[in-house]
C-alpha atoms as a PDB file:
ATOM      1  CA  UNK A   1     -72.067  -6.469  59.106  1.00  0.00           C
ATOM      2  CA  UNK A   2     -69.817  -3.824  57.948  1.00  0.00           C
ATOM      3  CA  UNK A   3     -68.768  -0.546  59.861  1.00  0.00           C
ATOM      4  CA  UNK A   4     -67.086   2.545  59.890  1.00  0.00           C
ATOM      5  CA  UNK A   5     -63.556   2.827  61.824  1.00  0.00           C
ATOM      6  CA  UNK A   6     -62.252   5.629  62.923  1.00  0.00           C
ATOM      7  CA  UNK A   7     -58.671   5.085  64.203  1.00  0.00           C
ATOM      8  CA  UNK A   8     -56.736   8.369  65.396  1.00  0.00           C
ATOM      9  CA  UNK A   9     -53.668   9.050  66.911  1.00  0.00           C
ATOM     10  CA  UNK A  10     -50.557  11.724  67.326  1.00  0.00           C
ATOM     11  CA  UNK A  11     -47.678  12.322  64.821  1.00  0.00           C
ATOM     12  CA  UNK A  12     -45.304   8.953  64.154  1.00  0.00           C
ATOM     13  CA  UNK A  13     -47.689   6.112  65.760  1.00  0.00           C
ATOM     14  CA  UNK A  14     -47.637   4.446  62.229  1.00  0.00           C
ATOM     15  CA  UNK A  15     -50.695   5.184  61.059  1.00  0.00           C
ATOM     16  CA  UNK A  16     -49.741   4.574  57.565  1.00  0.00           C
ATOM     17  CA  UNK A  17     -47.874   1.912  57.723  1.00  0.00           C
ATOM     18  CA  UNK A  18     -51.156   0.309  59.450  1.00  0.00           C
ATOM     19  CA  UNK A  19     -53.152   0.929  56.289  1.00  0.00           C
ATOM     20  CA  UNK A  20     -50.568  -0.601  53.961  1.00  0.00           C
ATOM     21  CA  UNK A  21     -50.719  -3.754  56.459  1.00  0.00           C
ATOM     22  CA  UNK A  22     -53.606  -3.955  56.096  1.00  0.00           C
ATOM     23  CA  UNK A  23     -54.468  -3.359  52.399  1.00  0.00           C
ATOM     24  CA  UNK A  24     -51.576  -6.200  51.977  1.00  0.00           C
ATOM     25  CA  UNK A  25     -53.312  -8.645  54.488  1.00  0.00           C
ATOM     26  CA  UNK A  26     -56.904  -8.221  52.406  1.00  0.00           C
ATOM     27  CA  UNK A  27     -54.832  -8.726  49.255  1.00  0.00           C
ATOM     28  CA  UNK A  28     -53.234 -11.536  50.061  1.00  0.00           C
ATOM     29  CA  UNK A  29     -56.469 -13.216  50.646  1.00  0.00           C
ATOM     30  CA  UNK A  30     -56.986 -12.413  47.264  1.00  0.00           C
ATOM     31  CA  UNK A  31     -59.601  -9.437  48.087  1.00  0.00           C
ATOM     32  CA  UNK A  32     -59.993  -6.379  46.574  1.00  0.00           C
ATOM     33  CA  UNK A  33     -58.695  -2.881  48.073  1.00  0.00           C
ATOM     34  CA  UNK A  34     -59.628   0.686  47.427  1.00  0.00           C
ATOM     35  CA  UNK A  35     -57.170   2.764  49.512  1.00  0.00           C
ATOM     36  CA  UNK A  36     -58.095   6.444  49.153  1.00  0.00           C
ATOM     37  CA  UNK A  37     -55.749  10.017  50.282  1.00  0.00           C
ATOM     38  CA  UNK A  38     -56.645  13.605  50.220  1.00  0.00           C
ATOM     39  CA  UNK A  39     -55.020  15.603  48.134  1.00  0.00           C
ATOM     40  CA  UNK A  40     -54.456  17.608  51.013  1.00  0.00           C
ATOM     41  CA  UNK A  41     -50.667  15.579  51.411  1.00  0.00           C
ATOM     42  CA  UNK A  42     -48.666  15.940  49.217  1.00  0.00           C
ATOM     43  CA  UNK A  43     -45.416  15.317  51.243  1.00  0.00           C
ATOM     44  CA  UNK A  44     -44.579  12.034  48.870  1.00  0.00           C
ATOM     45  CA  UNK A  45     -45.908  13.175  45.659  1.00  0.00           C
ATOM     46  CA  UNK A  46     -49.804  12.450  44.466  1.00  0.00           C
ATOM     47  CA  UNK A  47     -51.223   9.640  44.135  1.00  0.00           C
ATOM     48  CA  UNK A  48     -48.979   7.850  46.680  1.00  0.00           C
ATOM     49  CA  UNK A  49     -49.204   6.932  50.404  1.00  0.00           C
ATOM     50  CA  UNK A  50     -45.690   6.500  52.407  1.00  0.00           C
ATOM     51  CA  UNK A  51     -45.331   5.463  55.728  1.00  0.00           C
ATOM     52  CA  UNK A  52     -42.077   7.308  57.172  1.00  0.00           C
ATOM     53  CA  UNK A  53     -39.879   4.042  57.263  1.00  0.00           C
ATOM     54  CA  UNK A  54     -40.217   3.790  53.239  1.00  0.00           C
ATOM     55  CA  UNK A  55     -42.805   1.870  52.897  1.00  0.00           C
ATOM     56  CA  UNK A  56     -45.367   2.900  50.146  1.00  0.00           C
ATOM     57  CA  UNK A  57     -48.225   2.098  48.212  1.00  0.00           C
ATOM     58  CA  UNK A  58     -50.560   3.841  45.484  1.00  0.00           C
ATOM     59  CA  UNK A  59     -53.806   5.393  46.126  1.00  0.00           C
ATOM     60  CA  UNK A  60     -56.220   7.359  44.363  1.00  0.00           C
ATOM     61  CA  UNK A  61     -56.328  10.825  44.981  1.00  0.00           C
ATOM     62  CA  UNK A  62     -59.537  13.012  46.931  1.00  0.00           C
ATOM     63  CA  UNK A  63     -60.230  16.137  46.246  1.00  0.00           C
ATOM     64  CA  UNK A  64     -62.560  18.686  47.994  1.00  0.00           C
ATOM     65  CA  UNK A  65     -65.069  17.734  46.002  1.00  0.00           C
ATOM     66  CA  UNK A  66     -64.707  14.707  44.871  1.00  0.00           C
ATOM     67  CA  UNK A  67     -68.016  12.489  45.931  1.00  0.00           C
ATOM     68  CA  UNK A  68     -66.227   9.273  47.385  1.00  0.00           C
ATOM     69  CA  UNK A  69     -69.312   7.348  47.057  1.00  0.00           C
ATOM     70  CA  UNK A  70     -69.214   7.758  43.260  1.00  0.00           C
ATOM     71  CA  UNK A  71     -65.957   7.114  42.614  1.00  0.00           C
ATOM     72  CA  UNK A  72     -66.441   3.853  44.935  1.00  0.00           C
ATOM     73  CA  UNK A  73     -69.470   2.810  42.898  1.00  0.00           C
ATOM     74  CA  UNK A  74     -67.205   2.990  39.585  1.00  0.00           C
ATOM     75  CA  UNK A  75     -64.478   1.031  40.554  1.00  0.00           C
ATOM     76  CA  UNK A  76     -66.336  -1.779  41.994  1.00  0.00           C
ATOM     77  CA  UNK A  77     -68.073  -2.345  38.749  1.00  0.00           C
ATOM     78  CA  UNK A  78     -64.438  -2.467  37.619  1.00  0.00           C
ATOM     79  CA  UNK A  79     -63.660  -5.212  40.233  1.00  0.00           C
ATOM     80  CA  UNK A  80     -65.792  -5.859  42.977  1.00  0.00           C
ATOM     81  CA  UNK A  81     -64.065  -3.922  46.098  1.00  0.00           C
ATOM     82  CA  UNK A  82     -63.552  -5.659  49.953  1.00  0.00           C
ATOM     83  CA  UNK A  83     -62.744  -2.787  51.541  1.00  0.00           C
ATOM     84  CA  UNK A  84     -61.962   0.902  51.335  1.00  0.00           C
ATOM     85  CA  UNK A  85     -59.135   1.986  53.393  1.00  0.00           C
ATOM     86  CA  UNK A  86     -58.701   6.236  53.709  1.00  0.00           C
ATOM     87  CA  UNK A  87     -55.160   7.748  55.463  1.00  0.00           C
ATOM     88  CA  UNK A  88     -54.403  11.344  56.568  1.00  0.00           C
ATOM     89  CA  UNK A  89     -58.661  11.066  57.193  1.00  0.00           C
ATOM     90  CA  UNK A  90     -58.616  14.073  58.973  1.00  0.00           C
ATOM     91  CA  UNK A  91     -58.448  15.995  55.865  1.00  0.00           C
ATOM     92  CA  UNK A  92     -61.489  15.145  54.652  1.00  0.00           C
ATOM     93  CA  UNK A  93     -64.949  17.534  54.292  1.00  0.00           C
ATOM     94  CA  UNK A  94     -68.059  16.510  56.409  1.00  0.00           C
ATOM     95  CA  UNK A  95     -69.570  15.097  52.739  1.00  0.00           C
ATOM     96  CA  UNK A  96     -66.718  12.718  52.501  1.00  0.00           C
ATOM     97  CA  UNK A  97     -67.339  11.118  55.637  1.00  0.00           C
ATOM     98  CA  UNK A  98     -71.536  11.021  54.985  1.00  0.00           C
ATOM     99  CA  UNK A  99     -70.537   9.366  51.647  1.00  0.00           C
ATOM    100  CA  UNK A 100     -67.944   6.731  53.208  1.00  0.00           C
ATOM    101  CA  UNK A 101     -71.061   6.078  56.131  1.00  0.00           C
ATOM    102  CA  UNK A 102     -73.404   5.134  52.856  1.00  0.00           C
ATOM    103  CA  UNK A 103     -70.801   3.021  51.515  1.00  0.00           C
ATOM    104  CA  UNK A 104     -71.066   0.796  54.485  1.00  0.00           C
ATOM    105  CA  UNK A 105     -74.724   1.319  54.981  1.00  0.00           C
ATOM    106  CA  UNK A 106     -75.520   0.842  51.415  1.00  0.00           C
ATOM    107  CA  UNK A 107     -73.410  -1.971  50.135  1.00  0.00           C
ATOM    108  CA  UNK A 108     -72.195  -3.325  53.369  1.00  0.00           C
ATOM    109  CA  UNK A 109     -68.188  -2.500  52.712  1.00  0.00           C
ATOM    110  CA  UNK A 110     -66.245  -1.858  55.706  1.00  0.00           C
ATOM    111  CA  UNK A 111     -64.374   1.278  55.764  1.00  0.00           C
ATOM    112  CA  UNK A 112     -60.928   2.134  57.657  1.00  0.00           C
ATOM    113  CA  UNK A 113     -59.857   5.859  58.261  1.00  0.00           C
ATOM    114  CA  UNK A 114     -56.639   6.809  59.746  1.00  0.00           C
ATOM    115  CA  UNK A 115     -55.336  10.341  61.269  1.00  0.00           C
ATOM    116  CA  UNK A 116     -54.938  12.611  63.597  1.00  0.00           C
ATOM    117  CA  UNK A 117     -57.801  13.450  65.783  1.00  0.00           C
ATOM    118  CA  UNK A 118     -56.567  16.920  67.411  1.00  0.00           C
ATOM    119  CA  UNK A 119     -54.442  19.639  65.293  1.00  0.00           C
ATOM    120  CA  UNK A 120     -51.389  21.806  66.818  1.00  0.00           C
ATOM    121  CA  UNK A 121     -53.896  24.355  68.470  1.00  0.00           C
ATOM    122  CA  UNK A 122     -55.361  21.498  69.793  1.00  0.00           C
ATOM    123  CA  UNK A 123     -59.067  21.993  67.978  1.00  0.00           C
ATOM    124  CA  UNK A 124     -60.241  18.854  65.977  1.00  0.00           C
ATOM    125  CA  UNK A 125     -60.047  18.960  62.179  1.00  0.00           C
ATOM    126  CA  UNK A 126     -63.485  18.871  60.206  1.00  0.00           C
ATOM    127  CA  UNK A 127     -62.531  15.043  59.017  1.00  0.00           C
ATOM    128  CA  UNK A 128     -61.836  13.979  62.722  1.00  0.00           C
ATOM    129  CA  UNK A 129     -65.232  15.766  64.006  1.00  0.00           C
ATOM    130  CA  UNK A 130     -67.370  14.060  61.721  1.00  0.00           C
ATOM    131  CA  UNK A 131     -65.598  10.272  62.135  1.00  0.00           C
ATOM    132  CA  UNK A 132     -66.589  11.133  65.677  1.00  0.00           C
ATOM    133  CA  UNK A 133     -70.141  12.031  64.892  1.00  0.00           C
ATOM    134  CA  UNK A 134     -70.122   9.080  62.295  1.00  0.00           C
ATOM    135  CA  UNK A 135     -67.468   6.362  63.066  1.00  0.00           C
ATOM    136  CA  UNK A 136     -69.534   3.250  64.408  1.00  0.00           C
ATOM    137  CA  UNK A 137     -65.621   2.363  65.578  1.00  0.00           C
ATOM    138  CA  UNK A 138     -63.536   4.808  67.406  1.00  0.00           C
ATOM    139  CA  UNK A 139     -59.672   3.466  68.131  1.00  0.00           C
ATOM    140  CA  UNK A 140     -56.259   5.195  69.182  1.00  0.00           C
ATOM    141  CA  UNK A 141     -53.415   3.830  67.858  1.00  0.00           C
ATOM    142  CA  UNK A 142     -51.229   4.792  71.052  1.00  0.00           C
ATOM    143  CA  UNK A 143     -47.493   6.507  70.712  1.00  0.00           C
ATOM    144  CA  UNK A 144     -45.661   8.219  73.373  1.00  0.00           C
ATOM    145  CA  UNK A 145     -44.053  11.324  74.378  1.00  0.00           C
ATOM    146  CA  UNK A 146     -40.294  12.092  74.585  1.00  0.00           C
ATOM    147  CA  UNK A 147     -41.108  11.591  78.573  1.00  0.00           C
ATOM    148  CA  UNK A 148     -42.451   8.393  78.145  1.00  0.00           C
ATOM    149  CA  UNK A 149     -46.000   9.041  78.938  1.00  0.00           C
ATOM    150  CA  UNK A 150     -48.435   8.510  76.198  1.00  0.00           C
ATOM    151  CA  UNK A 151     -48.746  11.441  73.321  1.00  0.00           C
ATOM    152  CA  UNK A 152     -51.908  12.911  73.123  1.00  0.00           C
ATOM    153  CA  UNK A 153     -51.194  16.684  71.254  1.00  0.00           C
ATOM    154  CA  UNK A 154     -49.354  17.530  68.260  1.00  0.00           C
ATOM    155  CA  UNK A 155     -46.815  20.528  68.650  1.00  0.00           C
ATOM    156  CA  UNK A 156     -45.998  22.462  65.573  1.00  0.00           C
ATOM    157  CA  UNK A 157     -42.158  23.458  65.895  1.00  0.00           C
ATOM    158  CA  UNK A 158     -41.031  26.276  63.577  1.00  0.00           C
ATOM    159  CA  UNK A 159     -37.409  27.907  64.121  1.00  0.00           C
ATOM    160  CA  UNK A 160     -36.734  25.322  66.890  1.00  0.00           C
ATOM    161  CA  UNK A 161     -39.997  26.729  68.871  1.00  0.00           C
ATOM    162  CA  UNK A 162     -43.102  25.624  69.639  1.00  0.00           C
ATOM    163  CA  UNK A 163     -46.191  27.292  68.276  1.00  0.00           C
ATOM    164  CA  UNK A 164     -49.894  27.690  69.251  1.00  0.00           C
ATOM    165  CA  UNK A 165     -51.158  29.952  66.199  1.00  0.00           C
ATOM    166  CA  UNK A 166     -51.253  30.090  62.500  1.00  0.00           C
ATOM    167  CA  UNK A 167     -53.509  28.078  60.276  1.00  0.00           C
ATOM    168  CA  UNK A 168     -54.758  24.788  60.830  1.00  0.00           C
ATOM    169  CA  UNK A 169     -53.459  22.481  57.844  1.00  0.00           C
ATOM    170  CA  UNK A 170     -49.485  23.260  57.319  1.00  0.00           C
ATOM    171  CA  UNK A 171     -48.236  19.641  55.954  1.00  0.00           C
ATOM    172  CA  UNK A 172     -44.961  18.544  57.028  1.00  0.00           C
ATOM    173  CA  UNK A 173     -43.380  15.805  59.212  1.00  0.00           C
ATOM    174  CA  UNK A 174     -40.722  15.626  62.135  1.00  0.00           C
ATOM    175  CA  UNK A 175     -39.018  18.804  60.627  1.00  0.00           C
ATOM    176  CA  UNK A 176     -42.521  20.744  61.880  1.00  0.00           C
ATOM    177  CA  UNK A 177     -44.297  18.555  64.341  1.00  0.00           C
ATOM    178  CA  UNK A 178     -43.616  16.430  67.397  1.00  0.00           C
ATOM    179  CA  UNK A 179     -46.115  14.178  69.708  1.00  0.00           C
ATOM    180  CA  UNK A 180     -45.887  15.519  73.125  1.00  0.00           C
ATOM    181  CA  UNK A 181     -48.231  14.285  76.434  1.00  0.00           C
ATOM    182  CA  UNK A 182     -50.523  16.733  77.684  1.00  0.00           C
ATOM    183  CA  UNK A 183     -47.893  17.980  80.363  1.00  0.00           C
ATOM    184  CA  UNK A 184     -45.297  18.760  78.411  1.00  0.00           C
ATOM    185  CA  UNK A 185     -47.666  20.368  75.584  1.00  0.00           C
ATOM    186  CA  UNK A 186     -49.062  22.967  78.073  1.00  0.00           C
ATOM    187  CA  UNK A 187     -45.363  23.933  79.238  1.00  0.00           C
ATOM    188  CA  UNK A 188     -43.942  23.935  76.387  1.00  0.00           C
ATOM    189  CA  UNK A 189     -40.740  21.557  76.665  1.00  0.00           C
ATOM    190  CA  UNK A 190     -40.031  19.407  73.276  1.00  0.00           C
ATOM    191  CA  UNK A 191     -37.362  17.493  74.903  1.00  0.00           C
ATOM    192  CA  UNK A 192     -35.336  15.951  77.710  1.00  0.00           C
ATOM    193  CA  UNK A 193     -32.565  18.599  77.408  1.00  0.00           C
ATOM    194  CA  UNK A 194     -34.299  21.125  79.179  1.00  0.00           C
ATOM    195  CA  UNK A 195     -35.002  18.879  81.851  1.00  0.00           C
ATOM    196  CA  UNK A 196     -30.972  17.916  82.021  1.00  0.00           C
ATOM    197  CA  UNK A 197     -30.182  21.815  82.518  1.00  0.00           C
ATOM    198  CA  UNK A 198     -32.344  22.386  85.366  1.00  0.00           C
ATOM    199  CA  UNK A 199     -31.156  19.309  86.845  1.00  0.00           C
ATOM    200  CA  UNK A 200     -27.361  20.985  86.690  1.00  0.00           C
ATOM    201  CA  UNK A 201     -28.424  24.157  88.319  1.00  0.00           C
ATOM    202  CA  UNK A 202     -30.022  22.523  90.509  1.00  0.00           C
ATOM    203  CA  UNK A 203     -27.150  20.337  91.982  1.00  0.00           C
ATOM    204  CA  UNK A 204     -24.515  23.421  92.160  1.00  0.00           C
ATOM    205  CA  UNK A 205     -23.353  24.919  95.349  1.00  0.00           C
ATOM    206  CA  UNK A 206     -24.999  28.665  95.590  1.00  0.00           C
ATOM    207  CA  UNK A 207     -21.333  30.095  95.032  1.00  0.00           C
ATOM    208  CA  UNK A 208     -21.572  28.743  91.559  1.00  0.00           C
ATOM    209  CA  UNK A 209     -24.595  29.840  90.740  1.00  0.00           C
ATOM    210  CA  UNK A 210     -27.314  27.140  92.479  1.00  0.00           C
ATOM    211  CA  UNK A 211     -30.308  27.205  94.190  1.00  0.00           C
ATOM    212  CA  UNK A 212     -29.672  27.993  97.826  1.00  0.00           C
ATOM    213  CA  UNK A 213     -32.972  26.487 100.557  1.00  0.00           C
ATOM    214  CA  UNK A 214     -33.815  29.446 102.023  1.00  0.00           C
END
């Protein structure tokens, strides 16, 4: 029986290049593929999903108000379609996600959506709160922090500092957004050199400037 998945992680865990692996392993079983993208990212161009090693592959475009379950219905009378497979799902309105449910309730096609769950303010996008509501699958595809432990938040970075305000859908890659743990979200610190400096202070005498027990 088909189902919905819902598989969600933080910046960079290779969400994308998960979907293209998976469109190829379908299609080299000689099944059909409907891969689907808002229109929401446009970072490669439209009509195109890139993973950021290079690897792309075509997909057809969403709108706002595009009904999915239509434009599934017309291409598998075109070619009869395996599976639909949506990135960047977290873009998508609450009657994309309904209409992706019916495809799988309806005609029994399983669906795979990939994105982020949480955004940089740490509130969940409309996409994400639905496939929660809707998913009959929930997964994290797991990535970690510069620290090590395993990301959970997304940090938007603009002029080299980290930002909790602004509005919610800003598109953009490592040049705006880094995967941070939970710790290192709430104080703030985007990297290990931070951590290196304090360390220094730390270890010099208090003539030069240390920390002195008192």
């Amino acid at each position: 029986m088909a189902q919905l998945y819902y598989r969600y992680s933080t910046m960079n865990a290779g969400k994308t290049l998960e979907v293209i692996k998976v469109a190829y392993n379908y299609e080299e079983r000689g099944k059909n593929v409907l891969t689907l993208v808002p229109r929401t990212d446009t970072r490669y161009g439209s009509g195109a999903i890139t993973s950021r090693v290079g690897v792309q592959r075509e997909a057809m475009v969403i709108s706002d108000d595009t009904n999915i379950l239509e434009l599934f219905l017309r291409e598998n009378g075109k070619r009869e379609i395996d599976c639909v497979l949506v990135d960047e799902c977290q873009f998508l309105k609450k009657h994309h996600v309904l209409e992706l449910a019916e495809i799988v309730d309806s005609c029994d096609v399983p669906v795979l959506c990939y994105g982020l769950k949480n955004d940089f303010r740490n509130e969940l996008f409309e996409g994400s709160y639905n496939l929660l509501v809707y998913a009959d699958k929930i997964e994290e595809i797991k990535t970690i922090c510069w620290c090590g432990r395993k990301a959970t938040m997304v940090a938007r970075i603009v002029d080299g500092k980290m930002v909790r305000e602004g509005k919610q859908i800003m598109v953009g890659g490592n040049d705006l957004y880094v995967s941070l743990c939970r710790k290192h979200y709430n104080d703030g610190r985007l990297g290990p050199e931070l951590k290196v400096k304090e360390m220094k202070l730390n270890e010099l005498p208090p003539e030069k400037g240390g920390l002195s027990e008192r």
